[in-house]
C-alpha atoms as a PDB file:
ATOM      1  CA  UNK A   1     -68.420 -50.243-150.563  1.00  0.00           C
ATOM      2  CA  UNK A   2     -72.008 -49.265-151.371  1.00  0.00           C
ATOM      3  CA  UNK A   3     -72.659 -49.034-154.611  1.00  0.00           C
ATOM      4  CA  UNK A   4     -70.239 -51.300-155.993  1.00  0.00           C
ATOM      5  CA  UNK A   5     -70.569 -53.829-158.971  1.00  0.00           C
ATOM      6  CA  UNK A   6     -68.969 -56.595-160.704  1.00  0.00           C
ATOM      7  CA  UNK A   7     -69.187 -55.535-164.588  1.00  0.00           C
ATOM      8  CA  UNK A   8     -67.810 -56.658-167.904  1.00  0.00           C
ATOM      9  CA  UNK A   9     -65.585 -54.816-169.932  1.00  0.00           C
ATOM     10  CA  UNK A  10     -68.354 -53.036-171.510  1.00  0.00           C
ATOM     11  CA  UNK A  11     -69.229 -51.143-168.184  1.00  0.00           C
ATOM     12  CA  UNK A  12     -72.501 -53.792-168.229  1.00  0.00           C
ATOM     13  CA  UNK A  13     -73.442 -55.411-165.109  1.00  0.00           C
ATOM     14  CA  UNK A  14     -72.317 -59.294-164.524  1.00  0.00           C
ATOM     15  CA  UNK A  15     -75.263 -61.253-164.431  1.00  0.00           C
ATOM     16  CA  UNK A  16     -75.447 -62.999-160.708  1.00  0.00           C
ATOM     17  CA  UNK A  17     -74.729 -66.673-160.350  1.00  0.00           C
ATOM     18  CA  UNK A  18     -73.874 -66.699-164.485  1.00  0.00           C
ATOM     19  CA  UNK A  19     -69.705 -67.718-163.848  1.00  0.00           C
ATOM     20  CA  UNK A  20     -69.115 -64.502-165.939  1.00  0.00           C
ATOM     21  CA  UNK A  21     -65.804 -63.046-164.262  1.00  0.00           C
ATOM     22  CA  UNK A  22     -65.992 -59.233-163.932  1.00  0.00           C
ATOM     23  CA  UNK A  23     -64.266 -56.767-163.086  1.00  0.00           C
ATOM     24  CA  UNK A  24     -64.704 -54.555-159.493  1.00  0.00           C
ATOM     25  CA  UNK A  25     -66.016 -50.953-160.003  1.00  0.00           C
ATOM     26  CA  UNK A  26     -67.228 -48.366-157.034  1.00  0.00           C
ATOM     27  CA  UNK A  27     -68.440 -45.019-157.761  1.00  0.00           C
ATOM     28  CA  UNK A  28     -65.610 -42.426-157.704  1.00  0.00           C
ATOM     29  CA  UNK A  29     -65.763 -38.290-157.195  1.00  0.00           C
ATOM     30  CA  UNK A  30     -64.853 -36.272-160.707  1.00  0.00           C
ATOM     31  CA  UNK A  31     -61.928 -34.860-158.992  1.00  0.00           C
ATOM     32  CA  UNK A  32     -60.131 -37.942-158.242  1.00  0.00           C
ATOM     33  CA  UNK A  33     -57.391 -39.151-160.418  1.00  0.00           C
ATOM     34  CA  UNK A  34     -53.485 -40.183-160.943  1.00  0.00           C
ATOM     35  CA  UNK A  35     -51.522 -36.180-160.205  1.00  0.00           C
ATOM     36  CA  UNK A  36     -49.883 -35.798-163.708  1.00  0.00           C
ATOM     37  CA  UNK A  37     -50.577 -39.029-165.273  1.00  0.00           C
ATOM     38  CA  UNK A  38     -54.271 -38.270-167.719  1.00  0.00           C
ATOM     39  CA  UNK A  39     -53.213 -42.043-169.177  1.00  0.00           C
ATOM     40  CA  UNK A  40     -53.581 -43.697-165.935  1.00  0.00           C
ATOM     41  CA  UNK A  41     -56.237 -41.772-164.599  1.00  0.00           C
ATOM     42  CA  UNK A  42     -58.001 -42.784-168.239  1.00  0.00           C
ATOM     43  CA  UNK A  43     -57.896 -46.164-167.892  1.00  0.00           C
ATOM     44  CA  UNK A  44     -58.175 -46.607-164.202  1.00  0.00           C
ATOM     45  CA  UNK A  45     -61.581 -43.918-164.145  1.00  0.00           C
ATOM     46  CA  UNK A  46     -64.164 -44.428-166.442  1.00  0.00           C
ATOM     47  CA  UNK A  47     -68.119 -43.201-167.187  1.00  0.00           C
ATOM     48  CA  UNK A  48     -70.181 -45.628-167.927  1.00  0.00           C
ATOM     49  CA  UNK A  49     -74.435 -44.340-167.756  1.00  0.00           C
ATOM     50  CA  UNK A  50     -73.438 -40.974-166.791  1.00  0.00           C
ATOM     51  CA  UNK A  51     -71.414 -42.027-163.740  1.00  0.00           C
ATOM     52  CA  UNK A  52     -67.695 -42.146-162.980  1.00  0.00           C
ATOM     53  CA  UNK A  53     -66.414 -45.630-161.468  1.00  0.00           C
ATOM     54  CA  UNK A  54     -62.729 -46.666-160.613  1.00  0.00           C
ATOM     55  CA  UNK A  55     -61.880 -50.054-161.727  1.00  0.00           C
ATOM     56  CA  UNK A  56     -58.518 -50.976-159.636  1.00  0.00           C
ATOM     57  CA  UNK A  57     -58.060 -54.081-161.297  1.00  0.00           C
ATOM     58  CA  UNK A  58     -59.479 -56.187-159.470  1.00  0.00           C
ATOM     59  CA  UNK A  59     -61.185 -59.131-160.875  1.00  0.00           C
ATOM     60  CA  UNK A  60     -64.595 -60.975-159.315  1.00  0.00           C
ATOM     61  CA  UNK A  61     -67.565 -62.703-160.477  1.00  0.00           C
ATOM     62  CA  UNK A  62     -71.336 -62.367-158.372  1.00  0.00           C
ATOM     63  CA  UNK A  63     -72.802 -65.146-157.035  1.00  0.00           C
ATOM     64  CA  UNK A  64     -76.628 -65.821-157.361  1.00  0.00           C
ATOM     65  CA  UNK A  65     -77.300 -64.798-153.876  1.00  0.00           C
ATOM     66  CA  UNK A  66     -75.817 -61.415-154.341  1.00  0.00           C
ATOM     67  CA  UNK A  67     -72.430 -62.496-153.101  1.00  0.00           C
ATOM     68  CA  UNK A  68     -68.902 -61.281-154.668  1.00  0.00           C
ATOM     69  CA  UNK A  69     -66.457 -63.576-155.201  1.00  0.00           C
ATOM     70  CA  UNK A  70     -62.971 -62.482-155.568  1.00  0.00           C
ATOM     71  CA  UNK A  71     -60.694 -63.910-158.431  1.00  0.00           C
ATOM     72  CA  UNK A  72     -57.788 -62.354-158.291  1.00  0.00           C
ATOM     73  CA  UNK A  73     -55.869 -59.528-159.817  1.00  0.00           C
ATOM     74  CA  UNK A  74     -56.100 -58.694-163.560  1.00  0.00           C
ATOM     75  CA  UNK A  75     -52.626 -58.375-163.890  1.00  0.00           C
ATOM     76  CA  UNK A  76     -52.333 -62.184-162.616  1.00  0.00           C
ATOM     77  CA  UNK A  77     -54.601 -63.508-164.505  1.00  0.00           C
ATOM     78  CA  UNK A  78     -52.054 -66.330-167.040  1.00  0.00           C
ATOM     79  CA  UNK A  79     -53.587 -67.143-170.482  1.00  0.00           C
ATOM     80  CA  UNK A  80     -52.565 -70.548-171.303  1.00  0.00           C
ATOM     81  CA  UNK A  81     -54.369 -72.201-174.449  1.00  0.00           C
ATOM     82  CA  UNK A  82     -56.909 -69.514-174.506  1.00  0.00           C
ATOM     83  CA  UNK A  83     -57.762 -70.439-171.011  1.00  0.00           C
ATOM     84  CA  UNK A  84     -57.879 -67.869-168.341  1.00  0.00           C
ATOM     85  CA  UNK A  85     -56.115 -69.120-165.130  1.00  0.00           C
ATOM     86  CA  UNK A  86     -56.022 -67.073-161.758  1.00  0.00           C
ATOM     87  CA  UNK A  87     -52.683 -67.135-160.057  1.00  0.00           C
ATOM     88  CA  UNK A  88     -54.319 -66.772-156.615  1.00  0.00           C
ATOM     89  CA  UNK A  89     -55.732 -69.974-157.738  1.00  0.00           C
ATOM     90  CA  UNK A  90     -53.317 -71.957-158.042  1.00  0.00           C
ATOM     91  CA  UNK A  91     -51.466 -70.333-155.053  1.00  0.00           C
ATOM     92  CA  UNK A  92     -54.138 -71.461-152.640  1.00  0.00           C
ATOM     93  CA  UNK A  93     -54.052 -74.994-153.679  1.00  0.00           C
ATOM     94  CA  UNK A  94     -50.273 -74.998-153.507  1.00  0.00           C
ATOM     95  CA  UNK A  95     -50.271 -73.723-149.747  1.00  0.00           C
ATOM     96  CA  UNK A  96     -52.684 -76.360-149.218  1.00  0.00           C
ATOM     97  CA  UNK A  97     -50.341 -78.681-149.338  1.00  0.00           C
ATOM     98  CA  UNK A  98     -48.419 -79.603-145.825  1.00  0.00           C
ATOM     99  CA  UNK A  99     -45.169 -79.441-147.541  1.00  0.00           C
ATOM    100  CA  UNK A 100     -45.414 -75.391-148.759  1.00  0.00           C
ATOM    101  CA  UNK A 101     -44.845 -72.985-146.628  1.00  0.00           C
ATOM    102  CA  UNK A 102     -45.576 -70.539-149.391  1.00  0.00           C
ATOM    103  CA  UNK A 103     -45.653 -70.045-153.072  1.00  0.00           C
ATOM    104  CA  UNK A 104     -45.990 -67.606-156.175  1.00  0.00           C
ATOM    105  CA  UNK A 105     -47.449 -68.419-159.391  1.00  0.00           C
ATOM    106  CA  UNK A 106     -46.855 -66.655-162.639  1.00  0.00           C
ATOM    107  CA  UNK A 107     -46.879 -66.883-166.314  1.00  0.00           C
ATOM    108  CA  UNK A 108     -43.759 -67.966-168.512  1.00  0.00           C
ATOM    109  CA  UNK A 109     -44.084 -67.365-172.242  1.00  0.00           C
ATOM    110  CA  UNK A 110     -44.800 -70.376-174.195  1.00  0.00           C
ATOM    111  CA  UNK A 111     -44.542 -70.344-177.649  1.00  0.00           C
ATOM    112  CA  UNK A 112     -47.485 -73.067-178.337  1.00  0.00           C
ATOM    113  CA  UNK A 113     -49.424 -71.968-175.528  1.00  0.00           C
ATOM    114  CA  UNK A 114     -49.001 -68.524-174.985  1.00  0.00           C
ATOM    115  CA  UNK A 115     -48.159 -68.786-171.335  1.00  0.00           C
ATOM    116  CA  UNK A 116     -47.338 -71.349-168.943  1.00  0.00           C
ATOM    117  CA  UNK A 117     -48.390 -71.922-165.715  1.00  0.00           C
ATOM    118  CA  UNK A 118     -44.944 -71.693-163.222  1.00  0.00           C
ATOM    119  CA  UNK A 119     -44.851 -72.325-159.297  1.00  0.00           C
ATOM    120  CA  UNK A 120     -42.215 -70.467-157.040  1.00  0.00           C
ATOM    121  CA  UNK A 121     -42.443 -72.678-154.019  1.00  0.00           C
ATOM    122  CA  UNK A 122     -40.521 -72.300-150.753  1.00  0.00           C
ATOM    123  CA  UNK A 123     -41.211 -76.068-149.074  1.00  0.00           C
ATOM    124  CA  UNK A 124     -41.882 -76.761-145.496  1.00  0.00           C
ATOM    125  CA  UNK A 125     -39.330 -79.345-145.779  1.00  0.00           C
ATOM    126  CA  UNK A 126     -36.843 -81.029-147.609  1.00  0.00           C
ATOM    127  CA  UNK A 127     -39.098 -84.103-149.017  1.00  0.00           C
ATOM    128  CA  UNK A 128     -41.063 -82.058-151.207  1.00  0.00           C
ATOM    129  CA  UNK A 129     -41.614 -82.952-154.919  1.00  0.00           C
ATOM    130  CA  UNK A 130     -42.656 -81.190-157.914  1.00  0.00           C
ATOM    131  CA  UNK A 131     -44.680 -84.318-158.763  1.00  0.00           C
ATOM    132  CA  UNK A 132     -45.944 -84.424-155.343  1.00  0.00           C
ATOM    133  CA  UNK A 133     -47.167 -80.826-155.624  1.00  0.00           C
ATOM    134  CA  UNK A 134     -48.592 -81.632-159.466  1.00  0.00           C
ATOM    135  CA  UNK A 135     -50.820 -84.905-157.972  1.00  0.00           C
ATOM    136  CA  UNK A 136     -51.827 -81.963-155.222  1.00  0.00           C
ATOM    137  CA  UNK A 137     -52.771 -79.531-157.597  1.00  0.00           C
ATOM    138  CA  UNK A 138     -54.349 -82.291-160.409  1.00  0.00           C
ATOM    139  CA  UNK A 139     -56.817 -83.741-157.576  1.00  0.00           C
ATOM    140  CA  UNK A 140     -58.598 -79.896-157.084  1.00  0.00           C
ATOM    141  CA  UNK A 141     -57.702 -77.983-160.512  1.00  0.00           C
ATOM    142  CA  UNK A 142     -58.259 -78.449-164.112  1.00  0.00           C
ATOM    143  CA  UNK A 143     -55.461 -79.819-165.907  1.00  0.00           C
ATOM    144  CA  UNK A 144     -54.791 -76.440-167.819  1.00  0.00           C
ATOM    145  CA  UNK A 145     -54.356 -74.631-164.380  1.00  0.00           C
ATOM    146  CA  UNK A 146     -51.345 -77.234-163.380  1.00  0.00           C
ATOM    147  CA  UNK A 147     -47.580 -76.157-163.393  1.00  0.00           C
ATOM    148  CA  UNK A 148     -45.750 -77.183-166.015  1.00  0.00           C
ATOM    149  CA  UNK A 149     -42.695 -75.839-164.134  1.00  0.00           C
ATOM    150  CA  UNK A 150     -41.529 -75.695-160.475  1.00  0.00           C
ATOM    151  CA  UNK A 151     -38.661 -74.015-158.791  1.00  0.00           C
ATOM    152  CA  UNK A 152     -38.384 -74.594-155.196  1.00  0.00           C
ATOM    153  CA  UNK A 153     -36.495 -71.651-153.549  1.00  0.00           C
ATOM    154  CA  UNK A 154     -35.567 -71.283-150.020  1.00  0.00           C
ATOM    155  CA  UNK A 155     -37.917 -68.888-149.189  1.00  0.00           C
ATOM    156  CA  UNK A 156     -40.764 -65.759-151.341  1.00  0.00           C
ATOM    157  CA  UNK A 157     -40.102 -62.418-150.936  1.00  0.00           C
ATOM    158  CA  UNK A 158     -42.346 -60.118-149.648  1.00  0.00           C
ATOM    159  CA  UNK A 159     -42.367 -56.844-148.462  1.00  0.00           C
ATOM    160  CA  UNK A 160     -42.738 -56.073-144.777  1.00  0.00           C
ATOM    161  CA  UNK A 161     -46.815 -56.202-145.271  1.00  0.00           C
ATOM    162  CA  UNK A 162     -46.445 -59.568-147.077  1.00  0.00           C
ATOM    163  CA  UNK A 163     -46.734 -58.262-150.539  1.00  0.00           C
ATOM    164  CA  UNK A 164     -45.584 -60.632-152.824  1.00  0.00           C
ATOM    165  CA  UNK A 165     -42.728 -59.537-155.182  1.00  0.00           C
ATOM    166  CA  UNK A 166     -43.990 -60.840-158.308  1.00  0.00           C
ATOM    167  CA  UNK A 167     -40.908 -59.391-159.942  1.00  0.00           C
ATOM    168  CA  UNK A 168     -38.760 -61.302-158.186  1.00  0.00           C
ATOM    169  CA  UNK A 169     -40.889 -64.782-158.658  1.00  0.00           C
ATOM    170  CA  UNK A 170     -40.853 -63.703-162.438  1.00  0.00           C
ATOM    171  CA  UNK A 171     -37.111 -63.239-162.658  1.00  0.00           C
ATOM    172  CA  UNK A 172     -36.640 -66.517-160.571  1.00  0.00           C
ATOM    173  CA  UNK A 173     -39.180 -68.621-162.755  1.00  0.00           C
ATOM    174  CA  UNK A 174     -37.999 -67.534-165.828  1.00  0.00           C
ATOM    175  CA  UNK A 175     -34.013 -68.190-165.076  1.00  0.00           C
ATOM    176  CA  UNK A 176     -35.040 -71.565-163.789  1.00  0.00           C
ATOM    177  CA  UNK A 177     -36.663 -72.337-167.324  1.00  0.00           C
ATOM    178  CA  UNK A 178     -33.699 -71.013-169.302  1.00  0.00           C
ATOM    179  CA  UNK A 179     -31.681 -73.833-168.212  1.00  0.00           C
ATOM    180  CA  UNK A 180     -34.211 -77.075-167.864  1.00  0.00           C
ATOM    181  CA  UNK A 181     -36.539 -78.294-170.126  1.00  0.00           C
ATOM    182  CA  UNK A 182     -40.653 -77.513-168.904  1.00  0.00           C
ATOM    183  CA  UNK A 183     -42.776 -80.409-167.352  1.00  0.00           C
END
């Protein structure tokens, strides 16, 4: 969209090629806004140097050729050990793998770290491991972005347009971990 930018939570542009992730803002019309919700409209439209921007959510970081990179969704975002991981992330690296056929990745609570990193995974096949998929994930990631838990399920939902239904993933996650012990 022309005239969009990647800024910080200050309204301040991201410097390009610095790693700062940023959130995605594009100029927006005074009129627009959430019909009868001023809270929503408040936090989703904001004026920063005399101009109103919508910030969706979404989060990025600019590349030092000008380039936006896209990081995922705000709401995604799992703080484990006061490290930031991005569920899309993880995702990516899990569908990598020839055994996934698809997977979801959210954040548990965790009373030392705040949040732990989960996997939802539907396998291809019957031979996958979780300590298959953690040797996956441990040759491209960091060690904080690992999961410390997997449930394999039959299959994700998603809604007809492939939406994920992070709900769902949540619920399934978090009654897998009420009755086994985390990796």
């Amino acid at each position: 969209m022309p005239g969009a930018r990647v800024i910080d939570d200050a309204g301040r542009d991201v410097v390009p090629g610095s790693g700062q992730v940023g959130r995605l803002a594009a100029p927006a019309d005074d009129e627009i806004g959430y019909l009868g919700d001023d809270e929503k409209t408040a936090e989703t439209f904001r004026t920063f140097g005399g101009r109103r921007w919508v910030i969706p959510g979404d989060l990025a970081s600019l590349e030092a050729d000008g380039s936006v990179t896209f990081r995922g969704r705000g709401s995604r975002v799992i703080n484990t050990g006061g490290e930031k991981v991005f569920a899309e992330e993880v995702e990516h690296v899990l569908i990598e793998h020839p055994g996934v056929r698809d997977a979801l990745v959210v954040g548990l609570p965790d009373q030392r770290w705040g949040q732990r990193v989960t996997a939802v995974v539907a396998p291809a096949s019957g031979e996958l491991t979780a300590d298959a998929l953690v040797a996956h994930v441990r040759e491209r990631l960091a060690d904080y972005k690992q999961p410390r838990g997997i449930v394999f399920v039959p299959g994700i939902r998603r809604s007809p347009s492939g939406k994920a239904d992070l709900r769902w993933a949540q619920a399934v996650a978090a009654e897998a971990a009420s009755g086994q012990e985390a990796r």
